[in-house]
PDB file of N, CA and C in Angstrom:
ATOM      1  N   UNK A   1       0.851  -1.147   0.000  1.00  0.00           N
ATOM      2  CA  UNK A   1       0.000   0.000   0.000  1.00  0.00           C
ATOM      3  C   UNK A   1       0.909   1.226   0.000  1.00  0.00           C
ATOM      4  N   UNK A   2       0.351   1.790  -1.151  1.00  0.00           N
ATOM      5  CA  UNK A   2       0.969   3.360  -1.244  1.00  0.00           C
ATOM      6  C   UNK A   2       0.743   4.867  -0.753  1.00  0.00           C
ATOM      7  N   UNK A   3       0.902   5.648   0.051  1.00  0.00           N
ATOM      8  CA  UNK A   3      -0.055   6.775   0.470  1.00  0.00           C
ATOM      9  C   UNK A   3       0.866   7.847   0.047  1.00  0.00           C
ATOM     10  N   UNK A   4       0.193   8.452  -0.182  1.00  0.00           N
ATOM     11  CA  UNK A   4       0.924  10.386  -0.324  1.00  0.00           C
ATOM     12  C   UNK A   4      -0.278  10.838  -1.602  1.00  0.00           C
ATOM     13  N   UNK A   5      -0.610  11.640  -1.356  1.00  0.00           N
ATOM     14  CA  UNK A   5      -1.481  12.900  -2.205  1.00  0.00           C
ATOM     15  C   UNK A   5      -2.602  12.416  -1.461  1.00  0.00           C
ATOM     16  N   UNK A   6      -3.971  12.503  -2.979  1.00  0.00           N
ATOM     17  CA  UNK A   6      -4.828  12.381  -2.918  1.00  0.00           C
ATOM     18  C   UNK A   6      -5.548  10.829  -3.707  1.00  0.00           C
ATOM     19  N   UNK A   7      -4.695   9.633  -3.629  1.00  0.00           N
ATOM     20  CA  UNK A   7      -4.945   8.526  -4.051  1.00  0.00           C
ATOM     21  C   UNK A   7      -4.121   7.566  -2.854  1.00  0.00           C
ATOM     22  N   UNK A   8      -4.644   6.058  -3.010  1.00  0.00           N
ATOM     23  CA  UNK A   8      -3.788   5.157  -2.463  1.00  0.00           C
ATOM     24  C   UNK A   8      -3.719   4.257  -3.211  1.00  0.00           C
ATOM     25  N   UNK A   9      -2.287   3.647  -3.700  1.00  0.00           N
ATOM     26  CA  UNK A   9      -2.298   2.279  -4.435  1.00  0.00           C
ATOM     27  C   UNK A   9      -1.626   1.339  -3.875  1.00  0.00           C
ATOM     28  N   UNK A  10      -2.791   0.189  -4.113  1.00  0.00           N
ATOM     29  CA  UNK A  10      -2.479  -1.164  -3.992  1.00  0.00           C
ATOM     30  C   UNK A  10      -1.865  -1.803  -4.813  1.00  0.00           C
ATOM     31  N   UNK A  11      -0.464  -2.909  -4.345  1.00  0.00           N
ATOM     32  CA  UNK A  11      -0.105  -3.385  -5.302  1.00  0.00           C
ATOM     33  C   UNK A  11       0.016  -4.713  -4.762  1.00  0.00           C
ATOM     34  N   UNK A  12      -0.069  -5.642  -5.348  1.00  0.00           N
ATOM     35  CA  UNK A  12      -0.305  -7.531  -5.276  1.00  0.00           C
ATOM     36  C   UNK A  12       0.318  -8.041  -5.669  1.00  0.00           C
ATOM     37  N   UNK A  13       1.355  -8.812  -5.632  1.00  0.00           N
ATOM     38  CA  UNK A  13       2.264  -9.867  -6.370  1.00  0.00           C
ATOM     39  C   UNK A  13       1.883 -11.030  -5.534  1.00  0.00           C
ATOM     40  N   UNK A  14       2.106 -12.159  -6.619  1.00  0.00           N
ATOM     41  CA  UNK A  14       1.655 -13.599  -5.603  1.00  0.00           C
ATOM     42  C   UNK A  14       2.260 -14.645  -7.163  1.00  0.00           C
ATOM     43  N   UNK A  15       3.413 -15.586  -6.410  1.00  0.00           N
ATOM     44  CA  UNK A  15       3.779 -16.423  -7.692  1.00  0.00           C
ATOM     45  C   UNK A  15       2.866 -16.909  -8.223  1.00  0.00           C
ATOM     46  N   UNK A  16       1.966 -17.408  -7.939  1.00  0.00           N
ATOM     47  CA  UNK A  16       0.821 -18.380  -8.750  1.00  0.00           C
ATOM     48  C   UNK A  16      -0.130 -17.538 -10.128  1.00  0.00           C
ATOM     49  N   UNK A  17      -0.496 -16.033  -9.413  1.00  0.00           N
ATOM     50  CA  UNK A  17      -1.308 -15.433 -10.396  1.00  0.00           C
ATOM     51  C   UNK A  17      -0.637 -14.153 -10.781  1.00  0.00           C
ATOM     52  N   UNK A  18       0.458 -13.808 -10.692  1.00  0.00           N
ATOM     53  CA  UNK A  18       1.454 -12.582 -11.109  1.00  0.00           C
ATOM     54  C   UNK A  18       0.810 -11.451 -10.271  1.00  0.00           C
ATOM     55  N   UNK A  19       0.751 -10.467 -10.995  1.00  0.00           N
ATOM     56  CA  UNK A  19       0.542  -8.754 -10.446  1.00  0.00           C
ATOM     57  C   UNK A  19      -0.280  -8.226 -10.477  1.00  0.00           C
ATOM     58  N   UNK A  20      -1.110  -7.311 -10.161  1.00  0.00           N
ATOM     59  CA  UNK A  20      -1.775  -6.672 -10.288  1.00  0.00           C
ATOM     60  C   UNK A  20      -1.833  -4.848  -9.058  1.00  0.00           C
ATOM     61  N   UNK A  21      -2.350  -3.679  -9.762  1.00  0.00           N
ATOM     62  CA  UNK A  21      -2.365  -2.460  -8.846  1.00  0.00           C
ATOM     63  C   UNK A  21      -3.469  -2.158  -8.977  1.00  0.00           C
ATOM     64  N   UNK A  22      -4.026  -1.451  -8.161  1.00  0.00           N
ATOM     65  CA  UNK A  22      -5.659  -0.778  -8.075  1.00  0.00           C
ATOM     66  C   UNK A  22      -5.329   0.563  -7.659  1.00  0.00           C
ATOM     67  N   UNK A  23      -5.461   1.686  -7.769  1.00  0.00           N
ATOM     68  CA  UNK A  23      -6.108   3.342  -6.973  1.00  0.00           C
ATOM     69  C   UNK A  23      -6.943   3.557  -6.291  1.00  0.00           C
ATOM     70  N   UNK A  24      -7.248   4.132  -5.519  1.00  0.00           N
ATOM     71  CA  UNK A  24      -8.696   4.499  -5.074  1.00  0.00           C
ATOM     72  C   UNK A  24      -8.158   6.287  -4.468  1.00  0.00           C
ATOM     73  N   UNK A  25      -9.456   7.108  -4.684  1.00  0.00           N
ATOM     74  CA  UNK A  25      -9.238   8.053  -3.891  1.00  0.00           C
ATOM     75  C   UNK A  25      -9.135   8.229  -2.246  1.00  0.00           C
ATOM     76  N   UNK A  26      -8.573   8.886  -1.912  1.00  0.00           N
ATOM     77  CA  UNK A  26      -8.755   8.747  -0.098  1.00  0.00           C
ATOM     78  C   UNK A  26      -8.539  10.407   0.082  1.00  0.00           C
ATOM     79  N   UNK A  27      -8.608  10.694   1.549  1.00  0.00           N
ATOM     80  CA  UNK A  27      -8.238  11.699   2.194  1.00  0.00           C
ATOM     81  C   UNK A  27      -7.300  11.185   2.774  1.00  0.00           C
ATOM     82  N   UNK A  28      -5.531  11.903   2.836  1.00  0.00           N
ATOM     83  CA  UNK A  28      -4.354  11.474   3.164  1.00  0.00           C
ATOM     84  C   UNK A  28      -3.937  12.461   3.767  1.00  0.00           C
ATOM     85  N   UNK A  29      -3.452  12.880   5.367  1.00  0.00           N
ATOM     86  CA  UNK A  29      -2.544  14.046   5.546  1.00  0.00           C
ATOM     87  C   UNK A  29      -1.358  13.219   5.971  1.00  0.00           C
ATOM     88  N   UNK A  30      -0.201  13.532   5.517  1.00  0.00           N
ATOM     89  CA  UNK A  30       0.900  13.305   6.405  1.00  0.00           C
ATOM     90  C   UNK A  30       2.320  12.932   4.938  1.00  0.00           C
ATOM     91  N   UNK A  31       2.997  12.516   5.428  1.00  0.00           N
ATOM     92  CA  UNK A  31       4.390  12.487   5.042  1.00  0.00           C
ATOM     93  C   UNK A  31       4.022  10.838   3.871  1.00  0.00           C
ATOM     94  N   UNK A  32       4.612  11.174   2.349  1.00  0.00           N
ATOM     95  CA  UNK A  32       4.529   9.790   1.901  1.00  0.00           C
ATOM     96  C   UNK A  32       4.873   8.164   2.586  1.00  0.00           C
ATOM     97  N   UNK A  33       4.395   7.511   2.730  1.00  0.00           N
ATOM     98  CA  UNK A  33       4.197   6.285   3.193  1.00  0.00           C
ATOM     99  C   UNK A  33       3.339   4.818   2.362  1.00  0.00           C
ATOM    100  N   UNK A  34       4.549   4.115   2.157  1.00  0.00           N
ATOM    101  CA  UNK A  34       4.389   2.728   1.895  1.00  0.00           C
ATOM    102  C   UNK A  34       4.826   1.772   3.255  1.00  0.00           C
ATOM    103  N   UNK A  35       3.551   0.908   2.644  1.00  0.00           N
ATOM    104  CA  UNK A  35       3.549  -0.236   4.025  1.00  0.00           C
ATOM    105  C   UNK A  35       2.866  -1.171   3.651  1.00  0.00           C
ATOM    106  N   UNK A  36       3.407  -2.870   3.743  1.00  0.00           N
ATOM    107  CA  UNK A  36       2.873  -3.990   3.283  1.00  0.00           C
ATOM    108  C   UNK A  36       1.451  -4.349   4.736  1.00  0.00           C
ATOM    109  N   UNK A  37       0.815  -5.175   3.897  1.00  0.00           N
ATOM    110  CA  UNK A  37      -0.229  -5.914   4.585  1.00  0.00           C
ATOM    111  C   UNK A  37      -0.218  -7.312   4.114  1.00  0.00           C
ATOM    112  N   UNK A  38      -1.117  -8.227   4.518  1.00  0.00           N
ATOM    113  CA  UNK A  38      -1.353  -9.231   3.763  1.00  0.00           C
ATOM    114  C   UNK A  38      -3.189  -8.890   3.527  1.00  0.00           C
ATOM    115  N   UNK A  39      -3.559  -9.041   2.074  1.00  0.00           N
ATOM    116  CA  UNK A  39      -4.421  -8.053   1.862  1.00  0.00           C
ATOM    117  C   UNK A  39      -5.751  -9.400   1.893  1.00  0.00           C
ATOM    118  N   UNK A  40      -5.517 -10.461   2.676  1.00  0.00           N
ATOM    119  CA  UNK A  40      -6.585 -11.470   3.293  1.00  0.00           C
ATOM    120  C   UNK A  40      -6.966 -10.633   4.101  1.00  0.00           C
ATOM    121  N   UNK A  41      -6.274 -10.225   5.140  1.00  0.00           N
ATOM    122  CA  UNK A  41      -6.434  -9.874   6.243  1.00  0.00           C
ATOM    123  C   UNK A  41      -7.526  -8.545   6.333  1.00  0.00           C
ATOM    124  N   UNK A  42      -7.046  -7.497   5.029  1.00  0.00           N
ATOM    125  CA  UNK A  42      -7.243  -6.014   5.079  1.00  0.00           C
ATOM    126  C   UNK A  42      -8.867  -6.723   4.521  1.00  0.00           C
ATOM    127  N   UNK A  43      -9.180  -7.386   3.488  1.00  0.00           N
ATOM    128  CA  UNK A  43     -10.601  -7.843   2.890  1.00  0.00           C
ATOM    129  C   UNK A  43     -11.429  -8.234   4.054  1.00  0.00           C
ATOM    130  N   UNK A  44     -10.672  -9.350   4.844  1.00  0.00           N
ATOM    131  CA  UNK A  44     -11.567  -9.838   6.179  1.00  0.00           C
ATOM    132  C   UNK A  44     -12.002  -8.634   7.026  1.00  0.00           C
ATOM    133  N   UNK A  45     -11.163  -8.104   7.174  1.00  0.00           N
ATOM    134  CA  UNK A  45     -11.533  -6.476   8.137  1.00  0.00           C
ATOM    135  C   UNK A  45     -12.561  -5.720   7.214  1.00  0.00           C
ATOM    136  N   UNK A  46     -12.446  -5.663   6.314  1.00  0.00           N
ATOM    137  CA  UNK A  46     -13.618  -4.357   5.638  1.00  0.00           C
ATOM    138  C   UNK A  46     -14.792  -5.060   5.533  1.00  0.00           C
ATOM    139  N   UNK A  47     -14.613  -6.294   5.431  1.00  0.00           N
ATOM    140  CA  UNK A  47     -15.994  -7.278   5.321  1.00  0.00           C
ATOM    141  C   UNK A  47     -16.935  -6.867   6.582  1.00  0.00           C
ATOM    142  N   UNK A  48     -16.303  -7.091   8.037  1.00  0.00           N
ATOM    143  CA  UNK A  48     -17.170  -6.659   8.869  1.00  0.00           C
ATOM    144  C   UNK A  48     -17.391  -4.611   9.466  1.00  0.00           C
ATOM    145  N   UNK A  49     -16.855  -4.013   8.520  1.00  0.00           N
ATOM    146  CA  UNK A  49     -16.813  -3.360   8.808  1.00  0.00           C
ATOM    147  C   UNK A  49     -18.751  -2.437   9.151  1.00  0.00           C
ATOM    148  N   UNK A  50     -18.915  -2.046   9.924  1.00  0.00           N
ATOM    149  CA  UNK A  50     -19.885  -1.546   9.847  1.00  0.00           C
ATOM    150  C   UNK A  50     -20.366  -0.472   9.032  1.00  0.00           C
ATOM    151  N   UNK A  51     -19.638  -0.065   8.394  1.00  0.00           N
ATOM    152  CA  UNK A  51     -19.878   1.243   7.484  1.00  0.00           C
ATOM    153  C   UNK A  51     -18.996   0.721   5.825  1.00  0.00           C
ATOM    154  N   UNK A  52     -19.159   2.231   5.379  1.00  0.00           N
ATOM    155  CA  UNK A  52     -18.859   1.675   3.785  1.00  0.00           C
ATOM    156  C   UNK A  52     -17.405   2.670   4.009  1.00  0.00           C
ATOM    157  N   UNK A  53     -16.875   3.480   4.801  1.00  0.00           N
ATOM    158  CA  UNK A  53     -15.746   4.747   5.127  1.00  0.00           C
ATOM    159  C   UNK A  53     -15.559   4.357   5.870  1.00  0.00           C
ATOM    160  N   UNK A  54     -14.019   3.772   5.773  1.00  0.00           N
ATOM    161  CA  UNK A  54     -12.705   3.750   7.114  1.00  0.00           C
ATOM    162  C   UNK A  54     -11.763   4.262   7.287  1.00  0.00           C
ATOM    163  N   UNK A  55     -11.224   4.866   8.791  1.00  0.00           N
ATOM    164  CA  UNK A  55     -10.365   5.319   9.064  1.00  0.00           C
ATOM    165  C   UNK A  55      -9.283   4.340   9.223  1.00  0.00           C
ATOM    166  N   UNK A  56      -8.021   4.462   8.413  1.00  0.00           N
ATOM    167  CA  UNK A  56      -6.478   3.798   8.879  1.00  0.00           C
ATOM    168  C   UNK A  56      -6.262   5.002   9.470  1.00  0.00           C
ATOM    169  N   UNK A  57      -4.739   4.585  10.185  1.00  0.00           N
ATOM    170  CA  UNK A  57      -3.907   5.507  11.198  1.00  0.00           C
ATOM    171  C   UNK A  57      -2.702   4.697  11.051  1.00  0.00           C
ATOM    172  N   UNK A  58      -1.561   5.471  10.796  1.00  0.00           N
ATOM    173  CA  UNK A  58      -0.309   4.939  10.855  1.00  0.00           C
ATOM    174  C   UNK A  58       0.525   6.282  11.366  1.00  0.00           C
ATOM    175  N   UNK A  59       1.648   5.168  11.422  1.00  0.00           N
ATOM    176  CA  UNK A  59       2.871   6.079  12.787  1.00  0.00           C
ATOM    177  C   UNK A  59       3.884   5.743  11.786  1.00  0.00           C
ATOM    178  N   UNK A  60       4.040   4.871  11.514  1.00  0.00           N
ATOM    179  CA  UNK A  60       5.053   4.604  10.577  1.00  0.00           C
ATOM    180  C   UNK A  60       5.497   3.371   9.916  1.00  0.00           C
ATOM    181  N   UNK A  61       6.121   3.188   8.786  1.00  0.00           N
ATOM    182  CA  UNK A  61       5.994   2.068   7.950  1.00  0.00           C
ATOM    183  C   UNK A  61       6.160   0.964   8.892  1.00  0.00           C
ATOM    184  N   UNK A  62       6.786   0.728   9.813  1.00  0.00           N
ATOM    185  CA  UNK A  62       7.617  -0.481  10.558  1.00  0.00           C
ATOM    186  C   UNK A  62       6.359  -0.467  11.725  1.00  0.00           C
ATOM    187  N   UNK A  63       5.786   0.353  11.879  1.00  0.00           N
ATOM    188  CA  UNK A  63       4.283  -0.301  12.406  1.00  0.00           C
ATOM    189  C   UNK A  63       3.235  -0.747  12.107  1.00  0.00           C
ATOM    190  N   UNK A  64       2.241  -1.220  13.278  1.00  0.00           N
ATOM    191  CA  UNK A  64       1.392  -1.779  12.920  1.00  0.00           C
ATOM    192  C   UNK A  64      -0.065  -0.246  12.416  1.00  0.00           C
ATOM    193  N   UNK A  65      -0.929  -0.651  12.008  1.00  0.00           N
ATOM    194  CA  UNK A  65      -2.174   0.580  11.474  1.00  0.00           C
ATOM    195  C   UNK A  65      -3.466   0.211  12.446  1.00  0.00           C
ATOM    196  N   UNK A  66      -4.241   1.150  12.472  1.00  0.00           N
ATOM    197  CA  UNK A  66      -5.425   1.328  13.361  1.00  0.00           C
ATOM    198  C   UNK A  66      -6.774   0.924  11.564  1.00  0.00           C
ATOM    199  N   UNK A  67      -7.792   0.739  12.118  1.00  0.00           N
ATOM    200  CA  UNK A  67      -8.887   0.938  11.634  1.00  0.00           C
ATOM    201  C   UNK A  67      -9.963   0.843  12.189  1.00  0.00           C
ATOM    202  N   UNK A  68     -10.777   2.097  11.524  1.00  0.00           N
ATOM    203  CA  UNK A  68     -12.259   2.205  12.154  1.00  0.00           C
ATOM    204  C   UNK A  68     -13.116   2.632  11.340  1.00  0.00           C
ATOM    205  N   UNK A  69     -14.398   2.270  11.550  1.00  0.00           N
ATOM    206  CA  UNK A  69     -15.082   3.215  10.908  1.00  0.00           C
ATOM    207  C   UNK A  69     -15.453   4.299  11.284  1.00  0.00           C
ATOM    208  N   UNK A  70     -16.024   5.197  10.296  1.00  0.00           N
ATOM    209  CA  UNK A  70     -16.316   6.614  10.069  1.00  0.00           C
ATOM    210  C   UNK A  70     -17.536   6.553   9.967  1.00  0.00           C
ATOM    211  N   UNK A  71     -18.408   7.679  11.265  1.00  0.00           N
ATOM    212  CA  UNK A  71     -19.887   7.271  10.973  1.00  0.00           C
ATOM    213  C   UNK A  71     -20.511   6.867  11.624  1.00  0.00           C
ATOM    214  N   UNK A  72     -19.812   5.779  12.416  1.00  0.00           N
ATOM    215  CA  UNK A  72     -21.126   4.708  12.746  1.00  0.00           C
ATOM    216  C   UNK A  72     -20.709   4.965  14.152  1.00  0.00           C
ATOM    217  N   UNK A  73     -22.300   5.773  15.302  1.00  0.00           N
ATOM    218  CA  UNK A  73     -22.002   6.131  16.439  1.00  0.00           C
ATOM    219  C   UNK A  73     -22.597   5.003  17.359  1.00  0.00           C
ATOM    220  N   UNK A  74     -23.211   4.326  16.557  1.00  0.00           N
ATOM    221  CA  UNK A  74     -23.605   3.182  17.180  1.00  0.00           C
ATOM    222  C   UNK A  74     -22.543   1.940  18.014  1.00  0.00           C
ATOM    223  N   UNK A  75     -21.731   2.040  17.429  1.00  0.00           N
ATOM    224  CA  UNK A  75     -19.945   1.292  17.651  1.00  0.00           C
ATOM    225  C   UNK A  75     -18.908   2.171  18.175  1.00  0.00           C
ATOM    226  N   UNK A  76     -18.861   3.095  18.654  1.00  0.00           N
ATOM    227  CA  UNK A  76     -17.881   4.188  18.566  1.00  0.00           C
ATOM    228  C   UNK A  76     -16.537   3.382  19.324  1.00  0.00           C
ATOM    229  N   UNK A  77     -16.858   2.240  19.936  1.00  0.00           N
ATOM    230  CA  UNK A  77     -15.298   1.534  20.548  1.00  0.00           C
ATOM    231  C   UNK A  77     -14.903   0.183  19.462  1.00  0.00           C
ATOM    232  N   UNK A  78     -15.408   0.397  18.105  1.00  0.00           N
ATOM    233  CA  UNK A  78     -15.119  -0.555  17.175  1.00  0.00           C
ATOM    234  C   UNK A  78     -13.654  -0.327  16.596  1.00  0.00           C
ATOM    235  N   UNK A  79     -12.507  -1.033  16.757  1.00  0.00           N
ATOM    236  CA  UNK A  79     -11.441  -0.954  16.220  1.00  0.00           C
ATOM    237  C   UNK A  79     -10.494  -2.007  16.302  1.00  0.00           C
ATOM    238  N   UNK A  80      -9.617  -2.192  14.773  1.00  0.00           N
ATOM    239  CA  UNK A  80      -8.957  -3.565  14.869  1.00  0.00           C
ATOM    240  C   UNK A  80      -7.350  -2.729  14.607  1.00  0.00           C
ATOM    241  N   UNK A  81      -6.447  -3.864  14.902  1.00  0.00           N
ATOM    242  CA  UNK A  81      -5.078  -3.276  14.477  1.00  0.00           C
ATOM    243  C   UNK A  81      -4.547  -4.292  13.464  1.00  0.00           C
ATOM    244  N   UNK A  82      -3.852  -3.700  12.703  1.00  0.00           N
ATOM    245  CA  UNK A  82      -3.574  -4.762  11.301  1.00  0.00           C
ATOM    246  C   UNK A  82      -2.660  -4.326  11.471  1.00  0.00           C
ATOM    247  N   UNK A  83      -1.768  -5.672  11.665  1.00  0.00           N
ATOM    248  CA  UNK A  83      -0.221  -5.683  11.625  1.00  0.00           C
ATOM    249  C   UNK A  83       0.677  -5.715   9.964  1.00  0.00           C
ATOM    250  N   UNK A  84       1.473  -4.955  10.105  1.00  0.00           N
ATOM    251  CA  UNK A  84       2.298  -4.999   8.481  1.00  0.00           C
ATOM    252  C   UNK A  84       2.944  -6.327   8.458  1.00  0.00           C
ATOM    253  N   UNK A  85       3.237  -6.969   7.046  1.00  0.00           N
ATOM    254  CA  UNK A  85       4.410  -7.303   6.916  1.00  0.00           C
ATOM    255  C   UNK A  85       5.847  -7.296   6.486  1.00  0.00           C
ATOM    256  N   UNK A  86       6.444  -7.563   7.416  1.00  0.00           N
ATOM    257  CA  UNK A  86       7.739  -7.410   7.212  1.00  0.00           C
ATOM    258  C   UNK A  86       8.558  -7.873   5.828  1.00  0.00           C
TER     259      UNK A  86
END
């Protein structure tokens, strides 16, 4: 995962099915930042997410990220931490 401007890109490599990148728009403040996930993990998390807008939070590449949703006051102590990989 790629951050800086006003986009984030995903990028996928996996020997079996090669490559692939996606964009999406986001709201980004802070200093450019790339940081791996394993993107099972990031799908399983948005699956239950209660809303369709999530907040990440990062400190820095060699950490782990926050997520929450945006919105939903019904949950307001809903949050998972998704660890990078190394």
């Amino acid at each position: 995962m790629a951050l800086g401007g006003p986009m984030v890109k995903f990028s996928v490599q996996t020997p079996d099915l090669g490559e692939a990148t996606e964009e999406l728009p986001v709201e980004y403040t802070g200093d450019p930042l790339e940081i791996g996930f394993n993107a099972q993990y990031i799908l399983e998390l948005l699956r239950y997410m209660p809303t369709d807008e999530v907040k990440m939070s990062f400190k820095a590449p060699e950490r782990a990220a926050t997520m929450e949703p945006v919105g939903n006051e019904d949950t307001p102590d809903y949050m998972c931490l998704v660890m990078r990989v190394a």
